[in-house]
Protein backbone atom coordinates (compact mmCIF):
# COMPACT_ATOMS: atom_id res chain seq x y z
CA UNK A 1 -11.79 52.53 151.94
CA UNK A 2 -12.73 49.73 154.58
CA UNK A 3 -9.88 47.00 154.43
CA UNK A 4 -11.57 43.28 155.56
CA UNK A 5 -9.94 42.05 158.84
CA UNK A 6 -9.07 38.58 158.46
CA UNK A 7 -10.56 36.06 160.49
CA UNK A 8 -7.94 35.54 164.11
CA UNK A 9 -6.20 32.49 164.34
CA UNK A 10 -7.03 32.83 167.97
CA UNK A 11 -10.74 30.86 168.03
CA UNK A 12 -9.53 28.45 165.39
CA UNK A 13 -6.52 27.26 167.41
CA UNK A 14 -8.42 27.04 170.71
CA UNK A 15 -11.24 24.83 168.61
CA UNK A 16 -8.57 22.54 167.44
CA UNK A 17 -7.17 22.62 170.81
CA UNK A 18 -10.80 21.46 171.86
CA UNK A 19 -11.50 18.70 169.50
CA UNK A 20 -8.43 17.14 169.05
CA UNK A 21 -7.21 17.36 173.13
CA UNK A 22 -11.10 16.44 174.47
CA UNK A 23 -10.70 13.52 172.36
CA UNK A 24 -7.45 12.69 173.20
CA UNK A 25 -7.66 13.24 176.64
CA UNK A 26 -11.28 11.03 177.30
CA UNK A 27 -8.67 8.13 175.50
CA UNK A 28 -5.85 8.31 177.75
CA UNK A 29 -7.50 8.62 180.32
CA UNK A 30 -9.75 5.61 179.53
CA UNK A 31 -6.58 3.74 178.64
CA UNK A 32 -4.60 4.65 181.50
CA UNK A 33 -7.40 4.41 184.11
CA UNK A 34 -8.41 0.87 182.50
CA UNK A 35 -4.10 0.16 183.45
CA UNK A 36 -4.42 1.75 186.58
CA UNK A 37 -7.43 -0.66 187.73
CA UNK A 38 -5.93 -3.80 186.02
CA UNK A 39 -2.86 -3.47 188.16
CA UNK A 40 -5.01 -2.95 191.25
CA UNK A 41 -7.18 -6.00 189.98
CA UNK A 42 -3.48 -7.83 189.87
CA UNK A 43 -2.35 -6.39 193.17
CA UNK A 44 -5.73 -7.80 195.28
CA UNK A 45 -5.55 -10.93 193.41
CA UNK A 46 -1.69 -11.51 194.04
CA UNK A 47 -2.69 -10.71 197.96
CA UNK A 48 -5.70 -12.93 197.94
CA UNK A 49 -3.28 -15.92 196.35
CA UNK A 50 -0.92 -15.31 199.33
CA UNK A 51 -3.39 -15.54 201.90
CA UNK A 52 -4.82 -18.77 200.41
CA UNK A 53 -1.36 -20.21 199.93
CA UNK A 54 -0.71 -19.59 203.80
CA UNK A 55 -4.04 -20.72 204.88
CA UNK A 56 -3.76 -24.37 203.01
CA UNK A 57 0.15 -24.76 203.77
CA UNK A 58 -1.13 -24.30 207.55
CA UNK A 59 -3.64 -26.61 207.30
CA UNK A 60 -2.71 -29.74 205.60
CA UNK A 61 0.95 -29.10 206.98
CA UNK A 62 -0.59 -30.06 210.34
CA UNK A 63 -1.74 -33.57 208.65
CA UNK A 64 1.29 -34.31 205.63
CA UNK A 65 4.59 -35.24 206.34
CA UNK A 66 7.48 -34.55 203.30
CA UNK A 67 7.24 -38.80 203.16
CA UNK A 68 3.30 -38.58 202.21
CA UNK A 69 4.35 -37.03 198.93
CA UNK A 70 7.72 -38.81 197.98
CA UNK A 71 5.78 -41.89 198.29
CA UNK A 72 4.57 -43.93 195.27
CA UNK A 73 1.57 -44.85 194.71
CA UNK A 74 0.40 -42.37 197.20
CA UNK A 75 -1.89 -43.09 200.52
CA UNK A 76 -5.15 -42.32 199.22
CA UNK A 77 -6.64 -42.38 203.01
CA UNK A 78 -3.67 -40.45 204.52
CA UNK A 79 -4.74 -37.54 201.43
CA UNK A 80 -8.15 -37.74 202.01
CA UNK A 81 -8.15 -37.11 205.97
CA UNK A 82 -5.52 -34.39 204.89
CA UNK A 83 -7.18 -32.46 202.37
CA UNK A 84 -11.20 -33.43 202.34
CA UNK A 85 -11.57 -30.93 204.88
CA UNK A 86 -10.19 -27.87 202.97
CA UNK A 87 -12.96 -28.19 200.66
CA UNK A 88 -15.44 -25.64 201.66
CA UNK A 89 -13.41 -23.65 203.66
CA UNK A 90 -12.20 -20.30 202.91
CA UNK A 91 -14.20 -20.49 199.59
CA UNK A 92 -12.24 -23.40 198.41
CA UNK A 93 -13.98 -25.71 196.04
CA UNK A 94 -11.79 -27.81 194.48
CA UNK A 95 -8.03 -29.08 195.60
CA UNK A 96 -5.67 -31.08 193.61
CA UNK A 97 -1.94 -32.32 194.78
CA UNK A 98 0.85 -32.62 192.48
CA UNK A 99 3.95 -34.07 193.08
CA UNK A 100 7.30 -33.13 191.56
CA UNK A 101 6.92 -35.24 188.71
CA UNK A 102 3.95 -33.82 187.73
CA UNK A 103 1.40 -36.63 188.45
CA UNK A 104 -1.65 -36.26 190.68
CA UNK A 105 -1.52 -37.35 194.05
CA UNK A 106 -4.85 -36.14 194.69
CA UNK A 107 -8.07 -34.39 193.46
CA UNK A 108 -11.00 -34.41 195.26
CA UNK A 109 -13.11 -36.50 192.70
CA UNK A 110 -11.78 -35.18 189.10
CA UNK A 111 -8.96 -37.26 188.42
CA UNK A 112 -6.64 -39.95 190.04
CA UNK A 113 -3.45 -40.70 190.19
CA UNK A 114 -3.51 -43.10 187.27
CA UNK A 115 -5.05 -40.20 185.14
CA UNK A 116 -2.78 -38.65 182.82
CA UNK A 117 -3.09 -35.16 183.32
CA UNK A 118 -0.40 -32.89 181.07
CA UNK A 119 0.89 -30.10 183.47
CA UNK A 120 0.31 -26.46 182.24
CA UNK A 121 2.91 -23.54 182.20
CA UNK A 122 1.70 -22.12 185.50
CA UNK A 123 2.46 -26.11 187.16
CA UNK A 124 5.54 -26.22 185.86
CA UNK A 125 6.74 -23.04 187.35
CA UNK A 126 5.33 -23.76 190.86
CA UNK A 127 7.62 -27.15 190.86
CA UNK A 128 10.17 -24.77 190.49
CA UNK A 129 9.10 -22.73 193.51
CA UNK A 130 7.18 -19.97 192.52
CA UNK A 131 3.58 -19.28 193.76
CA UNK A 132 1.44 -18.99 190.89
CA UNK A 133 -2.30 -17.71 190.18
CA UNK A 134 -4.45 -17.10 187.41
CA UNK A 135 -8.24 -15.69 187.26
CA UNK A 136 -10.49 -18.17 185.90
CA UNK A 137 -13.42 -17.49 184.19
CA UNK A 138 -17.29 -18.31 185.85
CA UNK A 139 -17.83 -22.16 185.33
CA UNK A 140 -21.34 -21.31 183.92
CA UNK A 141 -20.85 -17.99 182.59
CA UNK A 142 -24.56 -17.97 181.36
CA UNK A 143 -26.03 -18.09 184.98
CA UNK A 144 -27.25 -15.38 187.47
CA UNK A 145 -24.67 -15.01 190.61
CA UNK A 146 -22.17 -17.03 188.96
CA UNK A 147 -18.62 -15.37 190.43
CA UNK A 148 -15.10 -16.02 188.23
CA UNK A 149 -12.48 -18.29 190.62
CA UNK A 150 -9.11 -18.02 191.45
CA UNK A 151 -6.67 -20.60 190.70
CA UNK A 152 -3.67 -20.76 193.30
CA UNK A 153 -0.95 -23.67 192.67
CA UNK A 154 0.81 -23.70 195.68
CA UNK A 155 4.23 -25.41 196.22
CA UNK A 156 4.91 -27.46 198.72
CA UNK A 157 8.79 -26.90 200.43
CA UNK A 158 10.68 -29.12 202.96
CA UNK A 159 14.01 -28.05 204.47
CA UNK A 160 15.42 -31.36 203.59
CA UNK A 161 14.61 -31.05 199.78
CA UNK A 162 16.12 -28.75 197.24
CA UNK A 163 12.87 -28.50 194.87
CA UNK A 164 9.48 -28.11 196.22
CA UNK A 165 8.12 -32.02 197.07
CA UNK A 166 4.74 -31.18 195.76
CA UNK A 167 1.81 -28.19 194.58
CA UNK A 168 -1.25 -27.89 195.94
CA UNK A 169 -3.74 -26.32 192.90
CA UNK A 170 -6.43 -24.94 194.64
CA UNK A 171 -9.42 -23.47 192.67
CA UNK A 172 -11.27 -20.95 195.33
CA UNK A 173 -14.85 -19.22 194.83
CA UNK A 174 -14.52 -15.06 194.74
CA UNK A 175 -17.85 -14.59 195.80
CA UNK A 176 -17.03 -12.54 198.42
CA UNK A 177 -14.31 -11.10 196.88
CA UNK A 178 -15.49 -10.17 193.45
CA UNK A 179 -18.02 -7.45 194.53
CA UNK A 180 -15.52 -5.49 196.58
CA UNK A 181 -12.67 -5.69 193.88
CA UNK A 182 -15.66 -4.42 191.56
CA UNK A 183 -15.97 -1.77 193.31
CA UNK A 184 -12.61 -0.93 193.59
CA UNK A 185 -11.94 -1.44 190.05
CA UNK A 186 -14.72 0.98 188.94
CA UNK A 187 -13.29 3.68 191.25
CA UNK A 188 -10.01 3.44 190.51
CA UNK A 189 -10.96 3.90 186.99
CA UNK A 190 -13.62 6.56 187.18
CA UNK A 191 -11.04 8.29 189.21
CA UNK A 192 -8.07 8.37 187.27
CA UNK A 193 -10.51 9.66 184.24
CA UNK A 194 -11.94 12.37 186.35
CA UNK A 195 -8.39 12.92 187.39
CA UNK A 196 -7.45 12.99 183.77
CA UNK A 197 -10.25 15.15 182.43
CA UNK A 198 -9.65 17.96 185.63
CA UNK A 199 -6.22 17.36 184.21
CA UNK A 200 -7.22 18.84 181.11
CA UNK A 201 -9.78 21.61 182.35
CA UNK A 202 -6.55 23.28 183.50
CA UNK A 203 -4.91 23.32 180.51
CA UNK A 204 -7.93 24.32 178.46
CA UNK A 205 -7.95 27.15 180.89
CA UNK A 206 -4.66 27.98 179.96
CA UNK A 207 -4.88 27.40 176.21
CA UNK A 208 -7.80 29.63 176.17
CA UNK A 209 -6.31 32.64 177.81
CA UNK A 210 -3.05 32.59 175.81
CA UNK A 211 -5.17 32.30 172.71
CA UNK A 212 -7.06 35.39 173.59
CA UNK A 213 -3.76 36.95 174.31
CA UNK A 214 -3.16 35.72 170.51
CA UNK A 215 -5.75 36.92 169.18
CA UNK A 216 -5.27 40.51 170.46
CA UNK A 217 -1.85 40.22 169.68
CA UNK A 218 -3.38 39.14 166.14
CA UNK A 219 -5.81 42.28 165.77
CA UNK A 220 -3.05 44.87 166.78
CA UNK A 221 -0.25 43.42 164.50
CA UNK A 222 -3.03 43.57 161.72
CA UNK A 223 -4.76 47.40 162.38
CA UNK A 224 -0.70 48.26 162.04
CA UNK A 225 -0.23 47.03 158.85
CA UNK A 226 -3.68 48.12 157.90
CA UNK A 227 -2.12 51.55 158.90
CA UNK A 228 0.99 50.83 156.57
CA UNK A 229 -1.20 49.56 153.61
CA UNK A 230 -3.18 53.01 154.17
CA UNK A 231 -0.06 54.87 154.25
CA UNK A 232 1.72 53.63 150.97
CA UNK A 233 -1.89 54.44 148.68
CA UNK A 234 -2.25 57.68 150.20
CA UNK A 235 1.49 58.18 148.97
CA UNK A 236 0.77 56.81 145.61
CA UNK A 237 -2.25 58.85 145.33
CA UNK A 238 -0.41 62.36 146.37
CA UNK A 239 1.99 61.58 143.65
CA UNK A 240 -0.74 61.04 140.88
CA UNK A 241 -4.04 63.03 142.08
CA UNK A 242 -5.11 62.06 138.51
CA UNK A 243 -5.98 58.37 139.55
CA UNK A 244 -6.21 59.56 143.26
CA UNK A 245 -9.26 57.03 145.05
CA UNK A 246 -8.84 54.98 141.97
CA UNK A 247 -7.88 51.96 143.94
CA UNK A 248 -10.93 52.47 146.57
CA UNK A 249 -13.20 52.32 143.61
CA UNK A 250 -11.57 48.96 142.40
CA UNK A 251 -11.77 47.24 145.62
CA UNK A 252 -15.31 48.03 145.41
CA UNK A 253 -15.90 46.54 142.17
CA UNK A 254 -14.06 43.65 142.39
CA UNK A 255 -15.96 42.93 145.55
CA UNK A 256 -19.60 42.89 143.36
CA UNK A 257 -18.03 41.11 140.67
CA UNK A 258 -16.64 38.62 143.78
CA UNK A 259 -19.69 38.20 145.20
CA UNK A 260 -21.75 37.97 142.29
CA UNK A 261 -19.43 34.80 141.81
CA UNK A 262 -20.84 33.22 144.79
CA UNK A 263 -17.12 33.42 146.72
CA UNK A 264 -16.89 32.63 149.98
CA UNK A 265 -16.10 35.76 152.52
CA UNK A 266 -12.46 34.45 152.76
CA UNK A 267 -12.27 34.59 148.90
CA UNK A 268 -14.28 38.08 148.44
CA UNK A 269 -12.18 39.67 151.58
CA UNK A 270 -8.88 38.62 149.75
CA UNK A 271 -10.23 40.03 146.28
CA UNK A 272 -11.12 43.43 147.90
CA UNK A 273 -7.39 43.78 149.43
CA UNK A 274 -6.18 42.77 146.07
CA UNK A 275 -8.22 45.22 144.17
CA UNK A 276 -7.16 48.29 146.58
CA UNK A 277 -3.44 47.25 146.63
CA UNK A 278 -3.07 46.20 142.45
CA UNK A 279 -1.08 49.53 141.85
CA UNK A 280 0.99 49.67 144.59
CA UNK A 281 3.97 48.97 143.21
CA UNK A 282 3.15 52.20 140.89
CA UNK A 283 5.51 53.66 143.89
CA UNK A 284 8.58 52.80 142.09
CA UNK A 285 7.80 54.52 139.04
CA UNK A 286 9.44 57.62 138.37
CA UNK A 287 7.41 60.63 138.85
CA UNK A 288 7.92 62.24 134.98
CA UNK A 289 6.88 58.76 134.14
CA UNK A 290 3.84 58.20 136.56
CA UNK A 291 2.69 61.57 136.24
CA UNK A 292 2.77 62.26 132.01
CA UNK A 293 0.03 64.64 130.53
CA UNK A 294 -0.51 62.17 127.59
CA UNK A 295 0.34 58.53 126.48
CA UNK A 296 3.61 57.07 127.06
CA UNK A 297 5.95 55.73 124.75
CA UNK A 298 7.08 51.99 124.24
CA UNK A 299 10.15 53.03 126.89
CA UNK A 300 7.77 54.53 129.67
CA UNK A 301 4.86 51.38 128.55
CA UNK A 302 7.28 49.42 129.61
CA UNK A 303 8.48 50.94 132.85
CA UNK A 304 4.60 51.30 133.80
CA UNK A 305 4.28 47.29 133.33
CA UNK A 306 6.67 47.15 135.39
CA UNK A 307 4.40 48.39 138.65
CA UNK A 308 3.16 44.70 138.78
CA UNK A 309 6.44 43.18 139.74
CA UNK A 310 6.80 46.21 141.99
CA UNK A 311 3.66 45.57 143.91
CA UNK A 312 4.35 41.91 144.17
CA UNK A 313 8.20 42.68 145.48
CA UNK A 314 6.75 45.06 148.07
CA UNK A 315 3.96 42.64 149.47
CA UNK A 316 6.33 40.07 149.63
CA UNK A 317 7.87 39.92 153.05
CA UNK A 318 4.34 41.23 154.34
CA UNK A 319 2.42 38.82 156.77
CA UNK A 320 -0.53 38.35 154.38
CA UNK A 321 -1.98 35.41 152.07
CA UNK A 322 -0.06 34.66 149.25
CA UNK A 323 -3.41 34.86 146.94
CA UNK A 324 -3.70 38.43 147.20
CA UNK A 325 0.10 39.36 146.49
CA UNK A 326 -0.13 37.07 143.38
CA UNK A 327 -3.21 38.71 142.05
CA UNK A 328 -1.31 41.67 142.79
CA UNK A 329 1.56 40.72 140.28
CA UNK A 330 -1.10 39.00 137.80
CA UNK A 331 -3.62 42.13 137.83
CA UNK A 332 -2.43 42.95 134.47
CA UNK A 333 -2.12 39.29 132.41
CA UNK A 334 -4.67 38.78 130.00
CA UNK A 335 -7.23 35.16 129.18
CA UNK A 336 -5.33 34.43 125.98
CA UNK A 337 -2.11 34.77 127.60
CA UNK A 338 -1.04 38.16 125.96
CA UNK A 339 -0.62 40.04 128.93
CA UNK A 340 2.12 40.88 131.46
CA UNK A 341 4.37 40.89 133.66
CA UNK A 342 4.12 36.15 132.82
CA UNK A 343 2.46 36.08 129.93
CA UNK A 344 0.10 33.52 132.05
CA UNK A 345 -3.45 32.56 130.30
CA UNK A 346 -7.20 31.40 131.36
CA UNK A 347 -6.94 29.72 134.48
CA UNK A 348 -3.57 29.62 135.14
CA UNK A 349 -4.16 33.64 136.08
CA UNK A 350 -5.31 33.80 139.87
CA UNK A 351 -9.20 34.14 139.89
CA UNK A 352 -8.33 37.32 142.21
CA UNK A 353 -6.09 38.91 139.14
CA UNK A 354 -8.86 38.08 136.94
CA UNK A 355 -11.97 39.97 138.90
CA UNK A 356 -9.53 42.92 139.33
CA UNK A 357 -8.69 43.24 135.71
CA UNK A 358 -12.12 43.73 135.08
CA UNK A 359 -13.11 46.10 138.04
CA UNK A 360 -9.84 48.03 136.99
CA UNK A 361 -10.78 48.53 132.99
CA UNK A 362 -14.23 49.44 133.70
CA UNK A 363 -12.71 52.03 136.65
CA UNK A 364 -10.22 53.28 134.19
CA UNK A 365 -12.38 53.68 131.18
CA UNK A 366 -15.06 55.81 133.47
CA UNK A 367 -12.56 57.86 134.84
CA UNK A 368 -11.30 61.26 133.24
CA UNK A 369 -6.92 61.39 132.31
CA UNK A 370 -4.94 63.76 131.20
CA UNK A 371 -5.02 62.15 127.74
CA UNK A 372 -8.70 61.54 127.34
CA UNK A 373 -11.85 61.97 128.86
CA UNK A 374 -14.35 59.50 130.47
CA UNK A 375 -16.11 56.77 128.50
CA UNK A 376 -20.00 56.40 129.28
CA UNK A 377 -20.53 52.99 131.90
CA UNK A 378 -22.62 51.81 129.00
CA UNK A 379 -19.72 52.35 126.65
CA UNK A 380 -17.26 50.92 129.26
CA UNK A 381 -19.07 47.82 129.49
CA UNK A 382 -19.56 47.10 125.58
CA UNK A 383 -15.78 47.32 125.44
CA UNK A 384 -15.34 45.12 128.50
CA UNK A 385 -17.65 42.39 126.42
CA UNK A 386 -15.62 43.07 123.25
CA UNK A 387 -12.83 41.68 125.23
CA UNK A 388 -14.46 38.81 126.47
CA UNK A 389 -12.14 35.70 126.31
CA UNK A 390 -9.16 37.53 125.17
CA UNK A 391 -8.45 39.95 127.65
CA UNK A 392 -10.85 39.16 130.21
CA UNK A 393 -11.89 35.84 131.65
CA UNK A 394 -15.47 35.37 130.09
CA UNK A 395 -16.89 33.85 133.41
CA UNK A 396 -15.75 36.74 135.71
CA UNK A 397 -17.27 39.36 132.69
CA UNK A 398 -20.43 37.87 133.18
CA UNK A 399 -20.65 38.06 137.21
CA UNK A 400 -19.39 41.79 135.94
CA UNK A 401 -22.60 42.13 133.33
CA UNK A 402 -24.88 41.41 136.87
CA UNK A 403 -23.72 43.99 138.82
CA UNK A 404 -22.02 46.42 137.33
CA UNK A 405 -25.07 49.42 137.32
CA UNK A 406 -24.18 49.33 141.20
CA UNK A 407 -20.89 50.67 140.77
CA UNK A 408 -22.15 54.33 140.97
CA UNK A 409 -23.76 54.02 144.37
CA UNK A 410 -22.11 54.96 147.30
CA UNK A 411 -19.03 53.12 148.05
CA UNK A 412 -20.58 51.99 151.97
CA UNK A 413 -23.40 50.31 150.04
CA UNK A 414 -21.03 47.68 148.70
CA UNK A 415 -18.19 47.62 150.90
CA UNK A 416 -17.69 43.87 152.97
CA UNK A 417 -17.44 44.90 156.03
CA UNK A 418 -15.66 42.39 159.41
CA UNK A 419 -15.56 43.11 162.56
CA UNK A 420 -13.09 43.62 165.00
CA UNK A 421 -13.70 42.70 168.34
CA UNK A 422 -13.32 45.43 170.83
């Protein structure tokens, strides 16, 4: 008898392992690389508004006194000499002067002092001394070389003065700037992905070899309790060489019948472990019992029922699907719910329990006991139709009415056979 070898977890885990990390992993490391480059971004910028702020405190600090911004209405001229010049130097292209009360002093052209002009969040912080900047977008975002700007509001600080006397907003062109923080953006990102994704080919690397590890691990757990499986027939077949091989034959069947169904290999592997374990539990009936030289009574019918529960209780703490110990227990209900050990009916019996029932009757009625001798397969299967829909589920008979003149060839012709990796 060939048992099926289940499928290894092994491949399956390191495939969801695959999917779900790859996918997981190109994210964060998108994600995080895409923080990672932003905060560099923020870091150049914050630099580049320092060195701007020092550059235009130096210069118009050599031409403003604290006076030229206390004073209202301010000296145009004195402004003008002051600040004119910046324009155009270190990529500065447009300067405006606040004073602490949030009117202009002067812009070079955009607005005047008699302009209202409602100060924005970033101004109002920089009165209260804090250098502020802000990345503005391209003024004509729809033209070729057309760099963003960086806004800078400046304030302005005398020792003699608590608050800062005035800001300085100074808009300033990142021409030169923007390529090289590009650059540096890209490669901060593209290496914190690669860094990321190496990040992962070491793990994968580590998943895989600990699910090979499983997967032996897997094979060796199962060829020992293929070994114990093995072990408990050949018992129950020593104790009743009357039915000895009986549950090979089964398996066989039910495995025709299966795949005559169109079951998947999952399905048909689980109905041929079913069909070679459904009278296991025949171990814990007594041997004057198990054994008789002619039918029992309504005492020892009962005690034989019995075997399903057996079977079921034995399989139980096993490592094995749950499908095949219930069609284990359910080998012996019945379609119109007249059968034992539940008294379930049509589909409520496992499909499993109801291929085995009919591999089993036809087996049993072909086979010689003590009691009676061997029906003809032709006879056999005339009863099996007689019980269509009352004992037997009438779809599973027909798969059975396909196949079953292949019972009688050898058993390797019609075993499923899995392999084992070496």
């Amino acid at each position: 008898m060939s048992i099926p070898l289940p499928r290894p977890s092994g491949p399956t885990l390191l495939r969801r392992f695959t999917l779900l990390s790859l996918g997981t992993t190109i994210a964060v490391g998108i994600l995080f690389g895409a923080i990672t480059a932003r905060l560099v971004e923020d870091f150049a910028l914050r630099r580049q508004s320092r060195a701007t702020a020092t550059r235009v405190l130096e210069m118009a600090g050599a031409r403003l006194s604290v006076q030229d911004f206390l004073h209202i209405p301010p000296s145009q001229p004195q402004f003008e000499r002051a600040m004119r010049p910046l324009v155009g130097k270190i990529d500065i292209i447009h300067i405006t002067v606040w004073n602490r009360l949030g009117q202009v002093l002067y812009s070079d052209g955009r607005v005047g002092f008699d302009t209202p002009v409602p100060p924005s969040a970033l101004l109002t912080s920089a009165l209260s001394g804090r250098l502020q900047w802000r990345l503005l977008p391209a003024a004509n975002p729809g033209a070729g070389s057309n760099p963003p700007r960086l806004e800078v509001l400046v304030p302005v600080v005398a020792s003699s003065v608590p608050q800062p006397v005035a800001v300085y907003q100074v808009v300033s062109d990142l021409s030169d700037l923007a390529p090289a923080l590009s650059r540096l953006t890209w490669s901060v990102l593209v290496s914190v992905i690669l860094g990321v994704l190496m990040l992962y080919a070491a793990l994968f690397t580590i998943v895989r070899k600990s699910s090979g590890d499983l997967e032996r691990q897997e094979w060796a757990l199962h060829r020992s309790f293929i070994g114990i499986i093995r072990s408990l027939i050949n018992a129950l077949d020593a104790r009743d060489m009357a039915t000895a091989h009986h549950s090979s034959r089964v398996a066989d069947n039910a495995v025709l019948i299966a795949q005559a169904m169109g079951l998947d290999e999952v399905a048909v592997s689980e109905v041929q472990v079913a069909g070679f374990l459904h009278d296991v539990g025949k171990i814990g009936i007594r041997d004057d019992v198990l054994t008789k030289q002619g039918p029992h009574n309504a005492e020892e019918r009962a005690m034989m029922r019995r075997h399903t529960m057996f079977g079921y209780d034995i399989l139980e703490p096993v490592p094995m699907s749950e499908s095949i110990k219930r069609a284990v227990r359910h080998s012996h209900e019945r379609w119109d719910g007249r059968g034992y050990p539940d008294g379930l009916a049509g589909e409520n019996i496992p499909l499993a329990a109801r291929i085995v029932a009919v591999a089993d009757a036809f087996e049993a009625l072909t086979t010689d006991r003590p009691y009676r001798t061997a029906r003809t397969p032709t006879t056999a299967v005339e009863e099996i139709q007689r019980g269509t829909g009352a004992q037997f589920d009438p779809t599973v008979v027909q798969a059975f009415l396909r196949v079953w003149r292949k019972f009688h060839r050898t058993s390797s012709e019609v075993r499923v056979r899995l392999h084992a990796p070496a």
